[in-house]
PDB file of N, CA and C in Angstrom:
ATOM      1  N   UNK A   1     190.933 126.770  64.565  1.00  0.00           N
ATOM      2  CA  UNK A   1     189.533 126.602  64.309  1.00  0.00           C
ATOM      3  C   UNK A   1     188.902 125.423  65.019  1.00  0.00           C
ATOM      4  N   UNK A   2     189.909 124.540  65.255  1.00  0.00           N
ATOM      5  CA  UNK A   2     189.038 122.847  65.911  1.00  0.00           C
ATOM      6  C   UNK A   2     188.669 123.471  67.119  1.00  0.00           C
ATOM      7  N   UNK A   3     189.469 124.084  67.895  1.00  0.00           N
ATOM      8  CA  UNK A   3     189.126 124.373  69.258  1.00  0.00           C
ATOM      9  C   UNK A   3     187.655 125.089  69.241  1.00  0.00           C
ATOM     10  N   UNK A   4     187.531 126.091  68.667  1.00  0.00           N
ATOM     11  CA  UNK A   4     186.377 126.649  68.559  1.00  0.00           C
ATOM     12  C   UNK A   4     185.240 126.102  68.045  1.00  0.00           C
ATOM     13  N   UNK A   5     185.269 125.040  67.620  1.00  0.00           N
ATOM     14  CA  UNK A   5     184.298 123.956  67.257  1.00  0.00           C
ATOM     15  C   UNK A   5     183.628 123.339  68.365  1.00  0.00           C
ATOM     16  N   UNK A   6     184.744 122.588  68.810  1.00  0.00           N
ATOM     17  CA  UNK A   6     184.352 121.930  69.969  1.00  0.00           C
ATOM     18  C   UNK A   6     183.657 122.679  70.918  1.00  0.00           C
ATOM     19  N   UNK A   7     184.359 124.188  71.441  1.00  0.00           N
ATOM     20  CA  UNK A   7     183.688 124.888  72.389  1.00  0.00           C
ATOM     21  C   UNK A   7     181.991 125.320  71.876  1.00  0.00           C
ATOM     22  N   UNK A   8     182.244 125.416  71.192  1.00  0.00           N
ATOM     23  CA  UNK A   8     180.703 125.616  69.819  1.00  0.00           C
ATOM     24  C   UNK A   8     179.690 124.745  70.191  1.00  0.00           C
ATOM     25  N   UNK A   9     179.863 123.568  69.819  1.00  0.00           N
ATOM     26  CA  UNK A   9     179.267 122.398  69.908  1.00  0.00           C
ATOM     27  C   UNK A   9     178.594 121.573  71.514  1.00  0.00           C
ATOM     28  N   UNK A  10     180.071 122.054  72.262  1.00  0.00           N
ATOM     29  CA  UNK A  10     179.753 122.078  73.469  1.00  0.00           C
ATOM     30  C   UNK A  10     178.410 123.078  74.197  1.00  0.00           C
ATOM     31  N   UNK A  11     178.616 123.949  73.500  1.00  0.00           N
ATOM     32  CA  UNK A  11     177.603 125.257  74.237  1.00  0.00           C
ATOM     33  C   UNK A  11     176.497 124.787  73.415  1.00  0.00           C
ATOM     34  N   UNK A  12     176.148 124.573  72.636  1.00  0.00           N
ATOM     35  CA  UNK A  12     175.372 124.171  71.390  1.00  0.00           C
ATOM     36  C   UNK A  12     174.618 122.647  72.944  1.00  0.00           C
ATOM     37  N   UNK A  13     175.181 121.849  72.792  1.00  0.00           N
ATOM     38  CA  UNK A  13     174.692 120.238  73.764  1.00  0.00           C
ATOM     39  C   UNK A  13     173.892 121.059  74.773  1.00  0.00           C
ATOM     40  N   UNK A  14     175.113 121.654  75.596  1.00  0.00           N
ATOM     41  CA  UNK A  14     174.483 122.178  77.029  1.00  0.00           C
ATOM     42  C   UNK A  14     172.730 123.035  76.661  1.00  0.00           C
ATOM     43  N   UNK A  15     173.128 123.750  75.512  1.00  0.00           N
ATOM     44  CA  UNK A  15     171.670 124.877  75.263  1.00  0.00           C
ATOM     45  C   UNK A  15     170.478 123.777  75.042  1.00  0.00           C
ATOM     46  N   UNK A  16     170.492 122.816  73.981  1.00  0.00           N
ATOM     47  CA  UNK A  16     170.243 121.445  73.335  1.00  0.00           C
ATOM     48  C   UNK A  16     169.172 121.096  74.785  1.00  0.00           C
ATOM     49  N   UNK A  17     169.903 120.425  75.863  1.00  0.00           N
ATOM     50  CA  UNK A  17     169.876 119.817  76.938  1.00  0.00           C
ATOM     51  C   UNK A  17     168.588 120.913  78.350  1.00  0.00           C
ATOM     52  N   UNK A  18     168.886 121.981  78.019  1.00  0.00           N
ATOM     53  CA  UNK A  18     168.521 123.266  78.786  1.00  0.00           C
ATOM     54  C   UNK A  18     167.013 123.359  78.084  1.00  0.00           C
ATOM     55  N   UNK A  19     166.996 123.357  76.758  1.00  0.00           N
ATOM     56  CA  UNK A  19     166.306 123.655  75.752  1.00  0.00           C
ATOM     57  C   UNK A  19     164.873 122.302  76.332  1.00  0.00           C
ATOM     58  N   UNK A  20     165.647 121.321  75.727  1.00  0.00           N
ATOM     59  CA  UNK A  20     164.758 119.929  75.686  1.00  0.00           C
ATOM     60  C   UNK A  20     163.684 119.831  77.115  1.00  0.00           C
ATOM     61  N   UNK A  21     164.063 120.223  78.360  1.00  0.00           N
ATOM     62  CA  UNK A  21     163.854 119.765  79.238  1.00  0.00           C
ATOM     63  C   UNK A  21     162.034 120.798  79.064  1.00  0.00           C
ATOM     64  N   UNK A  22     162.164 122.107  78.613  1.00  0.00           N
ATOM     65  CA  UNK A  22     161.095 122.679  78.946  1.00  0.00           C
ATOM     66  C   UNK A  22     160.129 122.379  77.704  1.00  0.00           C
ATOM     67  N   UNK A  23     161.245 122.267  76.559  1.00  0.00           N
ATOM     68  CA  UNK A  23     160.514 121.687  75.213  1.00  0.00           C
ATOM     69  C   UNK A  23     159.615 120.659  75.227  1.00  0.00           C
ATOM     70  N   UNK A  24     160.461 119.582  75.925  1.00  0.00           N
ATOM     71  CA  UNK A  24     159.207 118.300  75.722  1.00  0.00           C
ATOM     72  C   UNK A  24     157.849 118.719  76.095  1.00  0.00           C
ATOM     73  N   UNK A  25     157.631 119.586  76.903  1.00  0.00           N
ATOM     74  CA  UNK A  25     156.176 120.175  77.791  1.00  0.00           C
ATOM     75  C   UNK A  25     156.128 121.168  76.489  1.00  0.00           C
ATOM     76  N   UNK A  26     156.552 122.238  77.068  1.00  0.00           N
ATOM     77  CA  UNK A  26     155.897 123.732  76.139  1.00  0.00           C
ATOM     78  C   UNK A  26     155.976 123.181  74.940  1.00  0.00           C
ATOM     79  N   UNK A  27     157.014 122.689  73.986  1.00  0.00           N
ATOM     80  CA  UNK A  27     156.586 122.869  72.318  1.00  0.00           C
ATOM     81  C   UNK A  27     155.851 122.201  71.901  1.00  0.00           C
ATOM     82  N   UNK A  28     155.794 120.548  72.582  1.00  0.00           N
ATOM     83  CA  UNK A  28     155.051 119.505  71.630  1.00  0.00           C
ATOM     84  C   UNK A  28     154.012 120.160  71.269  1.00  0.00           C
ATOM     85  N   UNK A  29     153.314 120.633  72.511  1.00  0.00           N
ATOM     86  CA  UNK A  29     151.846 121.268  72.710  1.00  0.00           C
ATOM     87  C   UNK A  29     151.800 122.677  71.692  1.00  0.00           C
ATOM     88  N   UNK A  30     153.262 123.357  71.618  1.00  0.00           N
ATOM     89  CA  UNK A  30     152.749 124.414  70.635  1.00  0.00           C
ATOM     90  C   UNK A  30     153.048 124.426  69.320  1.00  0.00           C
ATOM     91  N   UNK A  31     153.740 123.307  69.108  1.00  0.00           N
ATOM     92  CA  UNK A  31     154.183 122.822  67.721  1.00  0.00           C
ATOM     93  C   UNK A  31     152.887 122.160  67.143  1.00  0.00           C
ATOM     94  N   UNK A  32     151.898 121.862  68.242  1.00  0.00           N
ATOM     95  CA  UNK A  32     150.608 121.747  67.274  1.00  0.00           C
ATOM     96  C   UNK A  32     149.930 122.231  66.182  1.00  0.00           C
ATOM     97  N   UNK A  33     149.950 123.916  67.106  1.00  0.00           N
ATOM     98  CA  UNK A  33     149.200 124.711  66.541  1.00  0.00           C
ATOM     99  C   UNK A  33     149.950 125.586  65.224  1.00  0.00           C
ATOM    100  N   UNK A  34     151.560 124.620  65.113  1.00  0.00           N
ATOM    101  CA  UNK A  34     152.310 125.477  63.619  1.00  0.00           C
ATOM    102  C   UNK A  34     151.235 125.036  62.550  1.00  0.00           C
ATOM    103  N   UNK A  35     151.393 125.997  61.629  1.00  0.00           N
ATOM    104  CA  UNK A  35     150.864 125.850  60.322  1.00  0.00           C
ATOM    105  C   UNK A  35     149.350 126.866  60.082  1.00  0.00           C
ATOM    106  N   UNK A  36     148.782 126.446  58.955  1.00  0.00           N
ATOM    107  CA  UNK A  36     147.899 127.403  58.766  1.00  0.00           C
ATOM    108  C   UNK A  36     146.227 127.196  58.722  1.00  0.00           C
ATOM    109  N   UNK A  37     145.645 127.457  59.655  1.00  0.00           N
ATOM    110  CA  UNK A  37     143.685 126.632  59.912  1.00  0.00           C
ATOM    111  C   UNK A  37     143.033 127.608  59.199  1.00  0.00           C
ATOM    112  N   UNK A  38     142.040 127.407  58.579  1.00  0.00           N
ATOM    113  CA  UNK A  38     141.181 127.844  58.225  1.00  0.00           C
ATOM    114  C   UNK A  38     139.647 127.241  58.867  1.00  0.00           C
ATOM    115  N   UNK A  39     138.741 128.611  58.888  1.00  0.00           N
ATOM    116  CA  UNK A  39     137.528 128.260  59.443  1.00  0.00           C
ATOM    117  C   UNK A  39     136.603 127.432  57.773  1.00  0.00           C
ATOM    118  N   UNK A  40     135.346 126.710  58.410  1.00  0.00           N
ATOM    119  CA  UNK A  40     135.161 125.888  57.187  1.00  0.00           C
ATOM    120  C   UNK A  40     134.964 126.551  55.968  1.00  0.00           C
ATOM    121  N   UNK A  41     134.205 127.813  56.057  1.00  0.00           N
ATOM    122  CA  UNK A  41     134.038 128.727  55.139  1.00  0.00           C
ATOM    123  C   UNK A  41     135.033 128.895  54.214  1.00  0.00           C
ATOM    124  N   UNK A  42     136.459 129.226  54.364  1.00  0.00           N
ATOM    125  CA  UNK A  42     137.441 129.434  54.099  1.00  0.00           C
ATOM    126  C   UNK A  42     137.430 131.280  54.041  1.00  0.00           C
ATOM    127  N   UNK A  43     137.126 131.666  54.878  1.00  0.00           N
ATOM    128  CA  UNK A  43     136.662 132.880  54.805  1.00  0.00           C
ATOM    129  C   UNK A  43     138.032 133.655  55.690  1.00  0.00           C
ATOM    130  N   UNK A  44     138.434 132.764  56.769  1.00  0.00           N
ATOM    131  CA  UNK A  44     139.176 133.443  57.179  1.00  0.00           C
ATOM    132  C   UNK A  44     140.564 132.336  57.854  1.00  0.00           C
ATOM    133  N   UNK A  45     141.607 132.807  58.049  1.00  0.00           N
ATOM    134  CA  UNK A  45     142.928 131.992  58.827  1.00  0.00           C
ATOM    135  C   UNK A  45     143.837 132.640  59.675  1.00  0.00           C
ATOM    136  N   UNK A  46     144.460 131.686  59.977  1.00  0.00           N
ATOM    137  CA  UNK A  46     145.206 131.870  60.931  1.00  0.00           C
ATOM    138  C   UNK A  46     146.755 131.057  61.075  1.00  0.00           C
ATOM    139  N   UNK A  47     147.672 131.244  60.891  1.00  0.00           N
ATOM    140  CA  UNK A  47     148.646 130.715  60.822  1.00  0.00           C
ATOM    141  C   UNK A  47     149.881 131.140  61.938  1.00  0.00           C
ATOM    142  N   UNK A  48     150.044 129.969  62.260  1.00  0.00           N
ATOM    143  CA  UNK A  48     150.847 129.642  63.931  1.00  0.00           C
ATOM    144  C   UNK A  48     152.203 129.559  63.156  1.00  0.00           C
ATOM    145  N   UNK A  49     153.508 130.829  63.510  1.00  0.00           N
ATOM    146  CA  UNK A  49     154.547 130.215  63.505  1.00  0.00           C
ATOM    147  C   UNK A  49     155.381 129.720  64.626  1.00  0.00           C
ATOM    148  N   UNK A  50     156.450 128.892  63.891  1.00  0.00           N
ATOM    149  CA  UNK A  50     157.305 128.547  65.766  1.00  0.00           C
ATOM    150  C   UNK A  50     158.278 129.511  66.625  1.00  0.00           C
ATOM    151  N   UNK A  51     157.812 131.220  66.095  1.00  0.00           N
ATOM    152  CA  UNK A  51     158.341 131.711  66.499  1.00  0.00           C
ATOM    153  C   UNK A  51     156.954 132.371  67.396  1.00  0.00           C
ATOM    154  N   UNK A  52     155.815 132.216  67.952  1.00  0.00           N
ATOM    155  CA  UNK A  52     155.219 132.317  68.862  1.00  0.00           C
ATOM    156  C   UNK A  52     154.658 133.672  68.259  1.00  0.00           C
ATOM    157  N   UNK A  53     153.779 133.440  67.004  1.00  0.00           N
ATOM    158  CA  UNK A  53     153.634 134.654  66.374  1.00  0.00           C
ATOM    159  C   UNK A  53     152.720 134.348  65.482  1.00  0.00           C
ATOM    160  N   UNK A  54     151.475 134.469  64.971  1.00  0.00           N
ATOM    161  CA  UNK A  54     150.532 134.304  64.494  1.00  0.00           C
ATOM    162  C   UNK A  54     149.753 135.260  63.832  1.00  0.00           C
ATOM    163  N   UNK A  55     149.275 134.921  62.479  1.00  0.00           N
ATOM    164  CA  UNK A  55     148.747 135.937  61.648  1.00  0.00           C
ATOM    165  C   UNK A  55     147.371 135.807  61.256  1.00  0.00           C
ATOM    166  N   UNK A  56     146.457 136.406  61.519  1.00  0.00           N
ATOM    167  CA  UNK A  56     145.332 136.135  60.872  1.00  0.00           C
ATOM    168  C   UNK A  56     144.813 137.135  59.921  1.00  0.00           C
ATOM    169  N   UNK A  57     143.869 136.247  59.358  1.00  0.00           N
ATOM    170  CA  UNK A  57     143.623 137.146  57.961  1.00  0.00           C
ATOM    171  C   UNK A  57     142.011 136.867  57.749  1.00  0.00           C
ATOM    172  N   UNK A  58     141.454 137.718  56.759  1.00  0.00           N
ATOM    173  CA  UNK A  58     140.340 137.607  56.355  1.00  0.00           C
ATOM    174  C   UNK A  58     139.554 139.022  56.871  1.00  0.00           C
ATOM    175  N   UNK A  59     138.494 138.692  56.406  1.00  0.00           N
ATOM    176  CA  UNK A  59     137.712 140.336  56.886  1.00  0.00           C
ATOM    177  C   UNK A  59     136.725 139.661  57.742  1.00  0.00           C
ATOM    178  N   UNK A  60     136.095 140.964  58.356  1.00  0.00           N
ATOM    179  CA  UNK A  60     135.006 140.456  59.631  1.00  0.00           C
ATOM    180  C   UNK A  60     135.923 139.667  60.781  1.00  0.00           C
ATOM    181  N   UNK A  61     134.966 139.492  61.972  1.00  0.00           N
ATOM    182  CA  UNK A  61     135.306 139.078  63.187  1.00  0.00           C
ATOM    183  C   UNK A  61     135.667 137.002  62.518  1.00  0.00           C
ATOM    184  N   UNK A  62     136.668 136.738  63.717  1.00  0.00           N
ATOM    185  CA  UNK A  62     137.200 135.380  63.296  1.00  0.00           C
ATOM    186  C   UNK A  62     135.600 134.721  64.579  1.00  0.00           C
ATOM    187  N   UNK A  63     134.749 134.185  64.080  1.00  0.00           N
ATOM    188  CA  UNK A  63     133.758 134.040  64.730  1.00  0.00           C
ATOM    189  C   UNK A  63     133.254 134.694  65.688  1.00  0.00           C
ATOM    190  N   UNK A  64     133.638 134.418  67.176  1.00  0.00           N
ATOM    191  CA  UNK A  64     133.447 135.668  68.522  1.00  0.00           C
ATOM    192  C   UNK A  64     134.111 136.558  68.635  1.00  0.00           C
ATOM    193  N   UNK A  65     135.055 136.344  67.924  1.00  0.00           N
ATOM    194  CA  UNK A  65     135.992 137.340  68.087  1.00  0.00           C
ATOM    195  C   UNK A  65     136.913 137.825  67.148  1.00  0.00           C
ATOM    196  N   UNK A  66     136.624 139.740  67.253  1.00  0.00           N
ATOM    197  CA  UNK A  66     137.487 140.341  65.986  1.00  0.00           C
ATOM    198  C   UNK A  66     139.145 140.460  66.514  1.00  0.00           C
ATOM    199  N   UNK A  67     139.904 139.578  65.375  1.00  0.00           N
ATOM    200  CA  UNK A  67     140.952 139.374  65.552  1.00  0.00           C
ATOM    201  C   UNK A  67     141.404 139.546  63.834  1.00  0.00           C
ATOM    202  N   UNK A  68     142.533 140.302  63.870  1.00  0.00           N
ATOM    203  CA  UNK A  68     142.919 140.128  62.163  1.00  0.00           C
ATOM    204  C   UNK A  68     144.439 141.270  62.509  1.00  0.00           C
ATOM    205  N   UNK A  69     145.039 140.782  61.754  1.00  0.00           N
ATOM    206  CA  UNK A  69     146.884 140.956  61.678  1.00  0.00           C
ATOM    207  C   UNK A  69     147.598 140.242  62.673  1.00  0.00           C
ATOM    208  N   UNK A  70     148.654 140.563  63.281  1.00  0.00           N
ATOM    209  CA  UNK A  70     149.801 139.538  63.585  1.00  0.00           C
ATOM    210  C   UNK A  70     149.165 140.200  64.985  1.00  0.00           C
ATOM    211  N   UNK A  71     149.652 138.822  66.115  1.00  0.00           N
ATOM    212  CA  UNK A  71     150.000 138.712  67.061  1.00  0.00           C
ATOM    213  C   UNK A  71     150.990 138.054  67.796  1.00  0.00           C
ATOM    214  N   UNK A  72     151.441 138.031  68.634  1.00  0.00           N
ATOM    215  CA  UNK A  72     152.315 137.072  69.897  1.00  0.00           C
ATOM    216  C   UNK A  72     151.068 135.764  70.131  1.00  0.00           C
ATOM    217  N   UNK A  73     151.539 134.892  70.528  1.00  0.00           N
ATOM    218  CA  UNK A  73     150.883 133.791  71.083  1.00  0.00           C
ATOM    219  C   UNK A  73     151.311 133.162  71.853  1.00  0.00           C
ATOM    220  N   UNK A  74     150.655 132.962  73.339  1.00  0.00           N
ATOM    221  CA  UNK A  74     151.406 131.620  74.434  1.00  0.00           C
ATOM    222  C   UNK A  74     150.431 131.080  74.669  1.00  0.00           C
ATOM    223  N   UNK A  75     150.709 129.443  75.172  1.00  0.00           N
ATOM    224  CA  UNK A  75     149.736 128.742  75.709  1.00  0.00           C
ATOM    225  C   UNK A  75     149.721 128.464  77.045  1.00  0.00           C
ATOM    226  N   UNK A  76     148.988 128.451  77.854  1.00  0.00           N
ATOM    227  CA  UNK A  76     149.014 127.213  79.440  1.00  0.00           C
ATOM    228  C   UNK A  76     147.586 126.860  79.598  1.00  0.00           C
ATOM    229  N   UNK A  77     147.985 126.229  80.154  1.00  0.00           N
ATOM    230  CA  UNK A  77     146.548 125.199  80.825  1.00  0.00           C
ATOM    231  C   UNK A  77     145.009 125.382  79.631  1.00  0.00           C
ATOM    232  N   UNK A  78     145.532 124.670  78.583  1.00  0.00           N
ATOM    233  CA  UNK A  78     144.781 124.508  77.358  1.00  0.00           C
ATOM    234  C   UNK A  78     143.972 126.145  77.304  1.00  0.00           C
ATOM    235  N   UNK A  79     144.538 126.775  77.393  1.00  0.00           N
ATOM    236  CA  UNK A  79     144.487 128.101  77.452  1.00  0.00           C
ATOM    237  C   UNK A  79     145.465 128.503  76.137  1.00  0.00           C
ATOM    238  N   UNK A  80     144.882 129.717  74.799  1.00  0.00           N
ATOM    239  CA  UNK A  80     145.504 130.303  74.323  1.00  0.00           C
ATOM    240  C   UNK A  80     145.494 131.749  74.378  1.00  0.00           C
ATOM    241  N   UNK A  81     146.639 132.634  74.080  1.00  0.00           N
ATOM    242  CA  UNK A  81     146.362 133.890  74.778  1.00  0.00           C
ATOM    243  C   UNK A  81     146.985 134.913  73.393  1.00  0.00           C
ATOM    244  N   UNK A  82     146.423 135.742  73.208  1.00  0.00           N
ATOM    245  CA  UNK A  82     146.927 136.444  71.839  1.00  0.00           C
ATOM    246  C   UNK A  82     147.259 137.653  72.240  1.00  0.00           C
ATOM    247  N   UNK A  83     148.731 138.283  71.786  1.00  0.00           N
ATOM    248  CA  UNK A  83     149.210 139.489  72.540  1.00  0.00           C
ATOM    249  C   UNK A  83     149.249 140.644  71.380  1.00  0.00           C
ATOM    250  N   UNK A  84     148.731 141.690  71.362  1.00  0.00           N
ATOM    251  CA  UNK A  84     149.105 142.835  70.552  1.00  0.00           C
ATOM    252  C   UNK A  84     149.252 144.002  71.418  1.00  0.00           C
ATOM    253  N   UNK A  85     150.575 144.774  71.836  1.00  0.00           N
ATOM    254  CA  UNK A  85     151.008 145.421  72.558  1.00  0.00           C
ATOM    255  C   UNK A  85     150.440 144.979  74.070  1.00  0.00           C
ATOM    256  N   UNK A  86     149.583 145.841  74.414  1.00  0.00           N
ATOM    257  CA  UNK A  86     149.229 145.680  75.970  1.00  0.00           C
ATOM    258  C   UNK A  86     147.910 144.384  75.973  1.00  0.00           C
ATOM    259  N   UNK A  87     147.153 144.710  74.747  1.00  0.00           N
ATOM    260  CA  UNK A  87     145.733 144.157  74.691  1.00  0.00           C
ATOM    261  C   UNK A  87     145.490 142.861  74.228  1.00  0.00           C
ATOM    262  N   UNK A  88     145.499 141.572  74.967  1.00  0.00           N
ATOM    263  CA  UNK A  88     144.929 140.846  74.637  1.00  0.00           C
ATOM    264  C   UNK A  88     143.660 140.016  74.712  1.00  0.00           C
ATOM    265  N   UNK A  89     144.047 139.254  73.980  1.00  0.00           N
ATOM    266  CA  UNK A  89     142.970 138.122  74.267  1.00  0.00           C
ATOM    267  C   UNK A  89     142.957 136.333  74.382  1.00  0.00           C
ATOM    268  N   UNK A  90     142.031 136.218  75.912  1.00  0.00           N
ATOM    269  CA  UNK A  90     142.035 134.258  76.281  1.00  0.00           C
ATOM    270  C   UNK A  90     141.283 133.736  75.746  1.00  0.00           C
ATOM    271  N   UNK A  91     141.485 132.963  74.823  1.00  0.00           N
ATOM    272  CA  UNK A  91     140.912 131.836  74.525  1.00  0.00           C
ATOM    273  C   UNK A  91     140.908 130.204  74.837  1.00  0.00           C
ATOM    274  N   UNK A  92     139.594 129.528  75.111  1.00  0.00           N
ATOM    275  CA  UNK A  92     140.447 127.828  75.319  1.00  0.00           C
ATOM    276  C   UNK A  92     140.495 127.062  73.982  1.00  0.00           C
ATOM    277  N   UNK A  93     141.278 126.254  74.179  1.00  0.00           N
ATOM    278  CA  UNK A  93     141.600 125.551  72.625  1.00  0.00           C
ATOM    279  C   UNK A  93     141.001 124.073  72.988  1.00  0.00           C
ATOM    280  N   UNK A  94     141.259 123.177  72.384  1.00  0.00           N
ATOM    281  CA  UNK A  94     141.033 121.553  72.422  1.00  0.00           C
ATOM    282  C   UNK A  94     141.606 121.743  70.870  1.00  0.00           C
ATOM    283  N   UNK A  95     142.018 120.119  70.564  1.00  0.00           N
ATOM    284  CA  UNK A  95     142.311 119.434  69.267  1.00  0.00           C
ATOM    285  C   UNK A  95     140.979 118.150  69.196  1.00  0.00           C
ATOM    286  N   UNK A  96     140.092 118.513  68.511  1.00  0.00           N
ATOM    287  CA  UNK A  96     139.030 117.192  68.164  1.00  0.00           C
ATOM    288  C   UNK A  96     139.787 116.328  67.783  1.00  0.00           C
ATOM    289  N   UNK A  97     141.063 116.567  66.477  1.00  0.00           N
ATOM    290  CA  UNK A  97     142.157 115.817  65.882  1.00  0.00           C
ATOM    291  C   UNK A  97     143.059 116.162  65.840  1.00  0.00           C
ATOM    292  N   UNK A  98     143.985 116.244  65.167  1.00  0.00           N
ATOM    293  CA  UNK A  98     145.266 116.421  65.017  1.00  0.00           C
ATOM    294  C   UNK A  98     144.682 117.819  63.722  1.00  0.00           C
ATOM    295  N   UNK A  99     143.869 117.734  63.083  1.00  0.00           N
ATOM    296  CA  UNK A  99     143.871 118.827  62.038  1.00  0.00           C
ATOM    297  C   UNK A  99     142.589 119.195  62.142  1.00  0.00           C
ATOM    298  N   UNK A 100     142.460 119.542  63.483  1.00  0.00           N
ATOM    299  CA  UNK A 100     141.183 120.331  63.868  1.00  0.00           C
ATOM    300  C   UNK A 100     141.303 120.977  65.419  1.00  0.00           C
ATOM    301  N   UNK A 101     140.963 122.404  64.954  1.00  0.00           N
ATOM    302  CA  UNK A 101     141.819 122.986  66.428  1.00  0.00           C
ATOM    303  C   UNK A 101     140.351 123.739  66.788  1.00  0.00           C
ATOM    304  N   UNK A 102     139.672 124.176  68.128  1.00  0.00           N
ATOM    305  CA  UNK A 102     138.307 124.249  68.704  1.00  0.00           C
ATOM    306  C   UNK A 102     138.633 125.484  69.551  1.00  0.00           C
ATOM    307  N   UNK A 103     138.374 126.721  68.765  1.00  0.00           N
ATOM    308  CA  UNK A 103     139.067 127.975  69.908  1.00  0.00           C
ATOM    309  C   UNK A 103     137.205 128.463  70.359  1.00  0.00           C
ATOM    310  N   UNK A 104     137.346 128.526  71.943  1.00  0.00           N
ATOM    311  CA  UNK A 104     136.310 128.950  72.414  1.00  0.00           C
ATOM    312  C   UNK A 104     136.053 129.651  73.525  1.00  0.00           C
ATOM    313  N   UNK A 105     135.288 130.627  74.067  1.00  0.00           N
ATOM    314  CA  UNK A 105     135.439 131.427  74.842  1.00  0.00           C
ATOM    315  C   UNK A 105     134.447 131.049  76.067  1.00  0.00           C
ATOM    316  N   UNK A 106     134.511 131.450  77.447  1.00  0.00           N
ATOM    317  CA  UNK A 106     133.966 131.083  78.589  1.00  0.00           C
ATOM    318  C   UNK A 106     132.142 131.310  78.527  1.00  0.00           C
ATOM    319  N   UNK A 107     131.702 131.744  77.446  1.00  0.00           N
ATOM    320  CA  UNK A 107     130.290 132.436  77.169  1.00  0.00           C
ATOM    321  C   UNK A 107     129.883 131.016  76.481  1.00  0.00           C
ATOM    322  N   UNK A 108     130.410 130.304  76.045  1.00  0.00           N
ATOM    323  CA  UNK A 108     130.482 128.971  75.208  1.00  0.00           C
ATOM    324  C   UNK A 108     130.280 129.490  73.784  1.00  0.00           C
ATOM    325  N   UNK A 109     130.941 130.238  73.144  1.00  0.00           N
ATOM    326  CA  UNK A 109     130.886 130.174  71.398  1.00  0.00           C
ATOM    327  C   UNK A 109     132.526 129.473  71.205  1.00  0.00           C
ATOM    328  N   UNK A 110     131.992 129.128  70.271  1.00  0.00           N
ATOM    329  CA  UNK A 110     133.218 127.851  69.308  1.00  0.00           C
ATOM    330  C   UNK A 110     133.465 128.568  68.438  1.00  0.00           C
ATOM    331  N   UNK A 111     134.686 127.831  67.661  1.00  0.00           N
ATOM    332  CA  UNK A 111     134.603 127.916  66.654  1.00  0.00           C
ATOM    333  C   UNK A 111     135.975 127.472  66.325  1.00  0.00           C
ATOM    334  N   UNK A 112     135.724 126.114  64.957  1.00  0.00           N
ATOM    335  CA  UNK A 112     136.054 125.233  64.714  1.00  0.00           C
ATOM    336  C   UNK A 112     137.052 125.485  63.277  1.00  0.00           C
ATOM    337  N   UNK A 113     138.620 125.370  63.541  1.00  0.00           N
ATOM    338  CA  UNK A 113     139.242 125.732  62.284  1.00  0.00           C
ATOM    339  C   UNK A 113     140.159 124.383  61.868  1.00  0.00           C
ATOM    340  N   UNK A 114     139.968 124.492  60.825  1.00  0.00           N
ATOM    341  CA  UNK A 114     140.532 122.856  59.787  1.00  0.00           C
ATOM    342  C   UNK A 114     142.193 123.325  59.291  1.00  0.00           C
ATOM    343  N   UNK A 115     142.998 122.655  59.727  1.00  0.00           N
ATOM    344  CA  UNK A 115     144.323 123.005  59.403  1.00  0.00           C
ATOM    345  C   UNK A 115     144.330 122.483  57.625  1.00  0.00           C
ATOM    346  N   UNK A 116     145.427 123.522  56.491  1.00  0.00           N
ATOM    347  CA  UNK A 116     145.542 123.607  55.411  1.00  0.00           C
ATOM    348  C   UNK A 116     146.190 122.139  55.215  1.00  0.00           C
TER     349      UNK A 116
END
């Protein structure tokens, strides 16, 4: 069993190491958006897991845009992008704070959700 530990552990560092290098960039930035925002209303949310998968809820359009059940989510260039099969949708993000996330579209509508 020791042997297989070590080899374990070993593959475990190397992944660790492989992992970190793209992490420090991609997650900090998407480990932001874990957890669950609500718009001020409380009418509707959205909750970021760290498995790149996001749920929103509520009825009616999430401000500009009708979005409601699970999606995929990636980010680049302060760009967020929401995947349901073929069809998605770009949005740009900003953080005003740390518990305030600013999703808005190139037409300029906002819209401003307060993390739980």
């Amino acid at each position: 069993g020791e042997k297989k530990m070590k080899k374990l552990w070993i593959g475990i560092g190397i992944f660790a190491l492989i992992g970190l290098t793209c992490l420090s960039g991609c997650l900090d930035e998407k480990s932001k958006f874990v957890g669950t925002w609500q718009t001020q209303d409380g009418s509707k949310s959205m909750t970021f897991d760290s498995n790149n998968k996001v749920t929103i809820t509520g009825s009616g359009p999430l401000g500009f845009v009708s979005l409601s059940g699970i999606y995929d989510f990636s980010i680049a260039n302060q760009k967020i992008t929401f995947l349901s099969g073929d069809t998605g949708i770009t949005l740009n993000y900003s953080f005003s704070s740390s518990n305030q996330l600013i999703l808005s579209n190139d037409q300029g509508a906002s819209l401003l959700l307060t993390k739980k």
